[in-house]
Protein backbone atom coordinates (compact mmCIF):
# COMPACT_ATOMS: atom_id res chain seq x y z
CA UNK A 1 -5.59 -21.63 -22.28
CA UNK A 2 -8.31 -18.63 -22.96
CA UNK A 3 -6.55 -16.46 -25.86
CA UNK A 4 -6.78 -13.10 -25.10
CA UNK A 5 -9.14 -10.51 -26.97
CA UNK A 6 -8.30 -8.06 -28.88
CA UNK A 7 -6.83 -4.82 -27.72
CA UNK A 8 -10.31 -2.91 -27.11
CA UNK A 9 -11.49 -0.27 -24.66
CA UNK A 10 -13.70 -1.81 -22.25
CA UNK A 11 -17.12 -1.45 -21.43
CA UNK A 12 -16.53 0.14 -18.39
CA UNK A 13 -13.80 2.40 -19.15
CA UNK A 14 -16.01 3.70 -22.16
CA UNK A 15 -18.77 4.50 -19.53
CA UNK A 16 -16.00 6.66 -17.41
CA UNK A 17 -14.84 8.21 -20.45
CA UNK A 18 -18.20 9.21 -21.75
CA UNK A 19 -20.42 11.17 -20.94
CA UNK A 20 -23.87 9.32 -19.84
CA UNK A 21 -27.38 10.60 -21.37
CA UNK A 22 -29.22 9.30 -17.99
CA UNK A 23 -26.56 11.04 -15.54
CA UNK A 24 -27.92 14.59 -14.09
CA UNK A 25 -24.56 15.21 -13.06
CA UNK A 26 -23.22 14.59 -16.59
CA UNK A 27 -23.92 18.53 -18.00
CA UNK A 28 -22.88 20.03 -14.81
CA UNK A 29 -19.52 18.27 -14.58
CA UNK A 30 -18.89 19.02 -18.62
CA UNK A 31 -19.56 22.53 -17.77
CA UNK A 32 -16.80 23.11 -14.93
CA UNK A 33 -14.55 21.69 -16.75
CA UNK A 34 -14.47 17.86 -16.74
CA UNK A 35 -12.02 16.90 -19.55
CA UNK A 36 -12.51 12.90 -18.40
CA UNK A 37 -9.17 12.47 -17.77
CA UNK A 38 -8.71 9.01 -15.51
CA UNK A 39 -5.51 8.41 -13.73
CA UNK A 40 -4.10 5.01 -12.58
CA UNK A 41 -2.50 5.39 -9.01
CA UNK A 42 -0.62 2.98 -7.51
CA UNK A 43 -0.81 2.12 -3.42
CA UNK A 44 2.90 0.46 -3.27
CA UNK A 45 3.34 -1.06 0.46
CA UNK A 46 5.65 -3.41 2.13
CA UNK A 47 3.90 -5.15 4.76
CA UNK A 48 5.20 -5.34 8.38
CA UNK A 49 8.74 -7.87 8.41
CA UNK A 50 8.35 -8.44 12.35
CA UNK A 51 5.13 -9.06 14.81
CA UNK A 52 3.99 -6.44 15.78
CA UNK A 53 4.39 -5.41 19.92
CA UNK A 54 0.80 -7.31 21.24
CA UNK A 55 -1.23 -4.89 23.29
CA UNK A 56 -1.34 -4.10 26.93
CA UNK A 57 -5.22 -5.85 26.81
CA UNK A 58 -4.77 -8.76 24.89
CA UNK A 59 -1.73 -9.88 26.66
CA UNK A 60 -3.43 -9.85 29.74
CA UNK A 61 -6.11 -11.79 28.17
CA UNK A 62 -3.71 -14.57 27.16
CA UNK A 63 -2.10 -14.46 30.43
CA UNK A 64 -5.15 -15.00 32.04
CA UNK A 65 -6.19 -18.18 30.03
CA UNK A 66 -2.92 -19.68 30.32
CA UNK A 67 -3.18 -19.57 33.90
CA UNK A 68 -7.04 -21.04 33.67
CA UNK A 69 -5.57 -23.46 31.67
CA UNK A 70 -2.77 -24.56 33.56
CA UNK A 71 -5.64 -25.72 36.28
CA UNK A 72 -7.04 -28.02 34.34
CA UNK A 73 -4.12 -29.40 32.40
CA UNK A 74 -3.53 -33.10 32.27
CA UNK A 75 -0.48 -34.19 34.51
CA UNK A 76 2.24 -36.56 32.91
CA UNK A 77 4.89 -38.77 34.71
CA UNK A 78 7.65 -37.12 35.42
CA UNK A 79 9.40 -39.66 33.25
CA UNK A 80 7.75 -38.11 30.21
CA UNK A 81 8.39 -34.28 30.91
CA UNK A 82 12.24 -35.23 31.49
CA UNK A 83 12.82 -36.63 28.14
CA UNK A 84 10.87 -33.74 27.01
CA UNK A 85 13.42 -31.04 28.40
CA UNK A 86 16.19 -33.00 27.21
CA UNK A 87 15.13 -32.74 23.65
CA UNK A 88 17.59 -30.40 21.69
CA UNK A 89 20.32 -30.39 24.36
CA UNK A 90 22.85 -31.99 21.48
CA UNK A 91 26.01 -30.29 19.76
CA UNK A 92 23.79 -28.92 16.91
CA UNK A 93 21.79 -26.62 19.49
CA UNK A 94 22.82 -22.84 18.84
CA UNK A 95 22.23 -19.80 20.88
CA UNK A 96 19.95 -17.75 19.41
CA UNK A 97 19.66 -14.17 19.13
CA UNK A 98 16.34 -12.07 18.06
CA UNK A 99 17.71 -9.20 15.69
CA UNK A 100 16.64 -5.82 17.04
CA UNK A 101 13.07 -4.12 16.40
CA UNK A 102 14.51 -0.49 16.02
CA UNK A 103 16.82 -0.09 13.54
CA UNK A 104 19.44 2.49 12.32
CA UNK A 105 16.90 3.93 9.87
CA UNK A 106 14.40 4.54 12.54
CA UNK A 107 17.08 6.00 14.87
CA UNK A 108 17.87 8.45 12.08
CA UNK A 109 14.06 9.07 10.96
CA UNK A 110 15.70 7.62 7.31
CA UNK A 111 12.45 7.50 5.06
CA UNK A 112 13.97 6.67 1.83
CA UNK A 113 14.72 3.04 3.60
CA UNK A 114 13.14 0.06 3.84
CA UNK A 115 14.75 -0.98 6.98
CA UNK A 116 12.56 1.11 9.22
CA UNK A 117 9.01 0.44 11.37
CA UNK A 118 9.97 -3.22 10.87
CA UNK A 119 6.17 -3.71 12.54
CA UNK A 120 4.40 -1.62 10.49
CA UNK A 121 3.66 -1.09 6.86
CA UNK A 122 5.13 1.08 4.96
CA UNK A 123 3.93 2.92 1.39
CA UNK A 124 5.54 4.70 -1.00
CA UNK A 125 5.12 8.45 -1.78
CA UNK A 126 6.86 9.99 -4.76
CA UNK A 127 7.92 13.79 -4.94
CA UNK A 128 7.79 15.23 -8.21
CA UNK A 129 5.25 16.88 -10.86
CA UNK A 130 2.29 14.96 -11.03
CA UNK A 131 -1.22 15.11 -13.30
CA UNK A 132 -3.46 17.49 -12.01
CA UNK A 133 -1.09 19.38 -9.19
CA UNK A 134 -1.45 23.22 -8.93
CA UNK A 135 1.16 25.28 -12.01
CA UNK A 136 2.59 21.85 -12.87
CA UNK A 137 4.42 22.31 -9.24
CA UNK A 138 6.17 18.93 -7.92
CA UNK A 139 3.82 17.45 -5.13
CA UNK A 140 4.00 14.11 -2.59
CA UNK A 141 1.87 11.89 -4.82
CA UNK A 142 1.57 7.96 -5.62
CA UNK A 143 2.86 6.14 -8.92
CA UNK A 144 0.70 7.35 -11.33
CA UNK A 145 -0.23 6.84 -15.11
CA UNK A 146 -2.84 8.69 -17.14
CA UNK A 147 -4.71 5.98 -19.02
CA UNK A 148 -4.54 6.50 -22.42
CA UNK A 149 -5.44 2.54 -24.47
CA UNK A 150 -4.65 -0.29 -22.27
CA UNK A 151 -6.87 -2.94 -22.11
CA UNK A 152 -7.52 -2.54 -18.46
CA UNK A 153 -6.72 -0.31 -15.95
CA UNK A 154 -4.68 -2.30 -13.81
CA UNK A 155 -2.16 -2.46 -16.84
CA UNK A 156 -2.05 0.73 -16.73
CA UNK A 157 -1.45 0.68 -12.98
CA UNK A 158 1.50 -1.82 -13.45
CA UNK A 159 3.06 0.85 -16.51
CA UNK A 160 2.70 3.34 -13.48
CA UNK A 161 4.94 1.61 -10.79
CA UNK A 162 6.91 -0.05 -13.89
CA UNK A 163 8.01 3.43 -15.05
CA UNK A 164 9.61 4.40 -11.22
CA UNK A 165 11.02 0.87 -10.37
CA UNK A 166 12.07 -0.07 -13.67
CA UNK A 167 10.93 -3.22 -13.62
CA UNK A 168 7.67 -5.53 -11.42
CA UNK A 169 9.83 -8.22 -10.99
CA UNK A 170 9.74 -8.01 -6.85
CA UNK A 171 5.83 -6.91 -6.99
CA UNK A 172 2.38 -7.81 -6.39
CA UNK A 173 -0.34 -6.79 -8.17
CA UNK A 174 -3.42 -7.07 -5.51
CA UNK A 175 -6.17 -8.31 -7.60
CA UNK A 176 -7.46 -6.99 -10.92
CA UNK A 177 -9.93 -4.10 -9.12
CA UNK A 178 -8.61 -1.00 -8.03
CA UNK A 179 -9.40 -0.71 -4.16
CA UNK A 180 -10.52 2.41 -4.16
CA UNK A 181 -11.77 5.93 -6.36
CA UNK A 182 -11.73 9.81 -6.10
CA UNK A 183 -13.18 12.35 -8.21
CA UNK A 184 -10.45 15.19 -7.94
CA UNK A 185 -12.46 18.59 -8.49
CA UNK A 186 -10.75 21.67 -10.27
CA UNK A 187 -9.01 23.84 -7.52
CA UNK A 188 -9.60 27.51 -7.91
CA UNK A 189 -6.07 28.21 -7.90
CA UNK A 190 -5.00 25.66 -10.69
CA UNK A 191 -5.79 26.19 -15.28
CA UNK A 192 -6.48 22.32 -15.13
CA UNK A 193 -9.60 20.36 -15.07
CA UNK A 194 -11.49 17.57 -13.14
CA UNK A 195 -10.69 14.06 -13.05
CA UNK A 196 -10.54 10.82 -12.00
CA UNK A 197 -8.07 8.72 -10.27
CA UNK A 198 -8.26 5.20 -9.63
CA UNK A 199 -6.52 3.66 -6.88
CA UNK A 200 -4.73 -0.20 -7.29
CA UNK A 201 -2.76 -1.87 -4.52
CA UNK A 202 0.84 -3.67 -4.56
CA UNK A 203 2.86 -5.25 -2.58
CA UNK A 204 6.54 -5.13 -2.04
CA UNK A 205 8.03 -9.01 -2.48
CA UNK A 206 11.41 -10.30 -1.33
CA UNK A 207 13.27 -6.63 -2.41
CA UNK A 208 14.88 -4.71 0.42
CA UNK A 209 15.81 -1.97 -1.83
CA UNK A 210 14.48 -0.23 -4.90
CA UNK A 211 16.51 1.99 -7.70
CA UNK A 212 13.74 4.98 -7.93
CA UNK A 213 13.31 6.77 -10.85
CA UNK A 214 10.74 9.13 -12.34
CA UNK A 215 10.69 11.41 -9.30
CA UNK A 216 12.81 14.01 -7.26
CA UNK A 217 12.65 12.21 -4.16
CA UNK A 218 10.89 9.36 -2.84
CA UNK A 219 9.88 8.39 0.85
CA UNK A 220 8.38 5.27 2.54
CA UNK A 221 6.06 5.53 5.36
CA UNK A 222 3.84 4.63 7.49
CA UNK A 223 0.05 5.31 7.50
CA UNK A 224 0.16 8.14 10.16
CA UNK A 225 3.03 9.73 8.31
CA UNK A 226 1.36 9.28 4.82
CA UNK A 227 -2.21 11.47 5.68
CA UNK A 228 0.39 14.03 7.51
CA UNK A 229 1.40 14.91 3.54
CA UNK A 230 -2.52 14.83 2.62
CA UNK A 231 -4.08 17.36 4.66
CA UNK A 232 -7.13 17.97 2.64
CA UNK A 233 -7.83 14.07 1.89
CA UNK A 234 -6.65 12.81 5.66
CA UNK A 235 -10.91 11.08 6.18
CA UNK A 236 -10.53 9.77 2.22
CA UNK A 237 -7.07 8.13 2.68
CA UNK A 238 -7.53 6.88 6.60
CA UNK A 239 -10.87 4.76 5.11
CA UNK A 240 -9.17 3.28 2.20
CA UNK A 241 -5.78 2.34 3.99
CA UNK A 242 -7.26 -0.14 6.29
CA UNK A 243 -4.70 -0.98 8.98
CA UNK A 244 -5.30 -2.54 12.02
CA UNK A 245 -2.28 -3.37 14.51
């Protein structure tokens, strides 16, 4: 096994931290206000627990090829399809019963459960005061962690969603990369400065139910709902979310 090297900041994070002699947009950003500040957010989802409804389109498509199909299908002896349907006609066969697609929770627009859009994923959205949010006012934002001397950002991701969940022990860390970056500008309407914030992806894992902390209130939903609470970065957040259904 590789030992691990000593606690250092790396290359890149020095680079981010620093200001770079062969950047023209180095002064400019140092002169508004830039303090360098890089924050470790954390997209938290639970992926969909049933299959999704298929669409109008494609289930005419496969409709259509069954039937196409079906012409040129090989015929057996009747002898062979009759043992066929009397496969799993013995005392262990039990009647079964799909479980519902709309739940309680979605009957009762209940966001704070996991239990709802059973098809569709879900993320979680924290309410509370978060880095760079106008007079230190509580916002809707992600898990977050200003880095400060991890080794690597992603460990500071994990201290993020760590410090709200209390543990990672029903989580998955989506590779070592954070999926995607924004430069937040100074608003004109805020004391604070310019920064960056780095965004990782998790994944909820065999948990139906978390014990927040950290926050005011908490919500879990779904990627329409989620760019209804970001107004101003609606284009940002509908390219990095990438959902297709």
């Amino acid at each position: 096994m590789l030992s691990r090297s000593p606690a250092r900041l790396s290359p890149l994070l020095r680079s981010l931290r620093q200001q770079r002699g062969f950047s023209s947009a180095a002064a400019p950003a140092a002169a508004a206000g830039d303090d360098g500040k890089i924050v470790a957010s954390v997209l938290f989802e639970r992926l969909p627990v049933v299959i999704p409804k298929i669409h109008p389109v494609i289930y005419a498509f496969q409709e259509f090829s069954f039937r196409w199909r079906q012409q040129y299908r090989r015929q057996y002896p009747d002898e062979v399809l009759g043992k066929a349907d009397a496969r799993g006609k013995g005392d262990y066969q039990i009647d079964y019963v799909p479980a519902p697609r709309v739940t309680e929770a979605d009957k009762t627009n209940d966001r704070k459960s996991l239990q709802r859009a059973l098809d569709n994923k879900l993320y979680l959205l924290l309410y509370g005061k978060a880095y760079g949010s106008p007079d230190g006012k509580p916002i809707w934002h992600f898990p977050e962690k200003i880095y400060e001397n991890e080794d690597t950002l992603r460990l500071c991701a994990e201290s993020a969603l760590k410090s709200v969940l209390g543990g990672l022990h029903n989580t998955y860390f989506v590779g070592n990369a954070p999926m995607a970056h924004m430069v937040v500008e100074k608003s004109e309407d805020s004391s604070g400065s310019s920064f960056k914030r780095f965004f990782f992806k998790s994944q909820v894992v065999g948990a139906s139910k978390y014990h927040m902390g950290k926050c005011q209130d908490y919500a879990w939903v779904t990627k329409d709902e989620l760019l209804e609470y970001f107004p101003e970065h609606k284009d940002f957040f509908n390219k990095m979310i990438i959902h297709i259904r």
